[in-house]
Protein backbone atom coordinates (compact mmCIF):
# COMPACT_ATOMS: atom_id res chain seq x y z
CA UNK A 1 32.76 -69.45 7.81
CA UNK A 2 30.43 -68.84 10.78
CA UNK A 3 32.55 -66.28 11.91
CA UNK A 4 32.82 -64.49 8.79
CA UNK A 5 28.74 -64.69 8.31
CA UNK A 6 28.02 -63.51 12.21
CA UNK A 7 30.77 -60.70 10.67
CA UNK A 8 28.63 -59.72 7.45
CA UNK A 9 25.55 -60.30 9.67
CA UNK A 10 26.75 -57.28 11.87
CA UNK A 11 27.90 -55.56 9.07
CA UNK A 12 24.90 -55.44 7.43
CA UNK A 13 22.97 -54.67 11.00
CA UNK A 14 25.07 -51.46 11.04
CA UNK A 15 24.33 -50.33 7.68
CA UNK A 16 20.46 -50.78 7.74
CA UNK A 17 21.09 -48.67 10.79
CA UNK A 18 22.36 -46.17 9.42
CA UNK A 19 20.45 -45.91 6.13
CA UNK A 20 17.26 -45.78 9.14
CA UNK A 21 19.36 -42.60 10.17
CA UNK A 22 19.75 -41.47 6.58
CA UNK A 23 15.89 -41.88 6.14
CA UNK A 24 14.66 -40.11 9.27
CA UNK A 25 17.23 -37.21 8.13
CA UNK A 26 15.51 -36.91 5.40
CA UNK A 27 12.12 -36.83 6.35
CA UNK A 28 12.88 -34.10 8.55
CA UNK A 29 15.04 -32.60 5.79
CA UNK A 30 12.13 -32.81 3.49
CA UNK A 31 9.63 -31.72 6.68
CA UNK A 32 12.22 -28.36 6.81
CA UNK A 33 11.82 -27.74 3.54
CA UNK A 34 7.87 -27.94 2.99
CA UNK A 35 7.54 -25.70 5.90
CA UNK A 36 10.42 -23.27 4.40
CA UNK A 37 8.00 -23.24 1.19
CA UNK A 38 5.18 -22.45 2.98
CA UNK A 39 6.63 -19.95 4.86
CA UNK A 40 8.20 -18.26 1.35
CA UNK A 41 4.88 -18.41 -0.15
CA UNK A 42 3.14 -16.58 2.39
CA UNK A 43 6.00 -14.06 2.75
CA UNK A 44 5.04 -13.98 -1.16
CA UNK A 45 1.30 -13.29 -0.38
CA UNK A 46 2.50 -10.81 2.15
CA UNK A 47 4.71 -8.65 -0.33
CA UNK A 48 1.60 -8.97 -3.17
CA UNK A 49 -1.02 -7.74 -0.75
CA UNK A 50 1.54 -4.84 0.70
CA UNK A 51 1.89 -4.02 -3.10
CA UNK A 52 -1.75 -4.05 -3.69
CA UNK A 53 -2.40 -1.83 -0.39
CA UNK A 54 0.08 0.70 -1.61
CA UNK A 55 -0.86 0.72 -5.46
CA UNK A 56 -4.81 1.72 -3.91
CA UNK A 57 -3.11 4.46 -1.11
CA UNK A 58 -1.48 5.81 -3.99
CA UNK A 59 -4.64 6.02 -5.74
CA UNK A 60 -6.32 7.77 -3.06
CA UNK A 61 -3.49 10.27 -2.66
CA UNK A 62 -3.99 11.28 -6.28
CA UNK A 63 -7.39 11.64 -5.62
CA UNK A 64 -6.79 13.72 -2.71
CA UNK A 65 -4.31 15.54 -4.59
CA UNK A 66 -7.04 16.56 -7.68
CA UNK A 67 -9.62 17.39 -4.67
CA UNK A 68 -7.03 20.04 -3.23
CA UNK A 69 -6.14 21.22 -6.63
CA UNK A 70 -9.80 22.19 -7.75
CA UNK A 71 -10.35 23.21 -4.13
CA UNK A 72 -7.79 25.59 -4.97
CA UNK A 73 -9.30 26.49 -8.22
CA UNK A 74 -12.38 26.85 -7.05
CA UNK A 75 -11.48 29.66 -3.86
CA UNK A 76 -9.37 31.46 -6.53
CA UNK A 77 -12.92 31.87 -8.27
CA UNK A 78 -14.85 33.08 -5.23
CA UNK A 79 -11.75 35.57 -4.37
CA UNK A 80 -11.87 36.91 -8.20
CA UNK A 81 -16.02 37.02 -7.82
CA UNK A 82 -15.80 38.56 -4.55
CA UNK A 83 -13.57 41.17 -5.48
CA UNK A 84 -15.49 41.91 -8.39
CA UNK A 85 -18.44 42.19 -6.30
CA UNK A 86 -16.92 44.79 -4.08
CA UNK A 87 -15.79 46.75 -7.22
CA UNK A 88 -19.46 46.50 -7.88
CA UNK A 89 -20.50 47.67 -5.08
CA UNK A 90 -18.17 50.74 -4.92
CA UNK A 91 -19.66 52.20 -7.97
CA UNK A 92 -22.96 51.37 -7.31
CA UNK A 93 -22.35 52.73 -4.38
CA UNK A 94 -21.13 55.78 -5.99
CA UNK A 95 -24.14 55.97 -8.50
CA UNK A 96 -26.08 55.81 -5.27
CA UNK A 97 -24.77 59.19 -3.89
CA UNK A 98 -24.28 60.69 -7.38
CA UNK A 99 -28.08 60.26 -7.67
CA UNK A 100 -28.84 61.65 -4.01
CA UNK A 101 -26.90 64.46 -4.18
CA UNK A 102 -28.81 65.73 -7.93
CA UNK A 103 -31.82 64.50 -5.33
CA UNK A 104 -31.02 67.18 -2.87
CA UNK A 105 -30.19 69.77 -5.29
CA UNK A 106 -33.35 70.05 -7.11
């Protein structure tokens, strides 16, 4: 009987050890996968603020784009006003020496 008990004693030695094993696995299981989550969650924060950054650069490229648009619009005015002030200025120009030569002929 003594020998059988020193025998379960052992026994039962063993497999507290090894549930102490299981347990310190598992803390360091559970350690692995808090530190996985926080690493997820700020690859998470990464991707929204990367979204966010590109969602305002598009923004600004619209912008941009609408600037260079009316920038366009705008020198197609000045050409159009420029060349009708030279058209202007050829017939007033004309008028001009119309006006000098009945000048010199009276």
């Amino acid at each position: 009987v003594q020998h059988d008990t020193v025998t379960a004693v052992t026994a039962i030695q063993q497999i507290a050890g090894i549930i102490d094993q299981i347990s310190e696995i598992s803390t360091t299981i559970a350690g692995a996968v808090e530190e996985q989550n926080a690493a997820t969650a700020e690859i998470s924060r990464n991707v929204s603020e990367t979204a966010a950054g590109t969602a305002e650069v598009s923004v600004n490229i619209a912008g941009v784009t609408a600037a260079a648009q009316e920038s366009g619009q705008t020198a197609g005015r000045i050409q159009q006003a420029s060349s009708d002030l030279a058209q202007e200025s050829t017939r007033l120009s004309a008028a001009v020496e119309a006006f000098l030569s009945r000048m010199r002929i009276s």
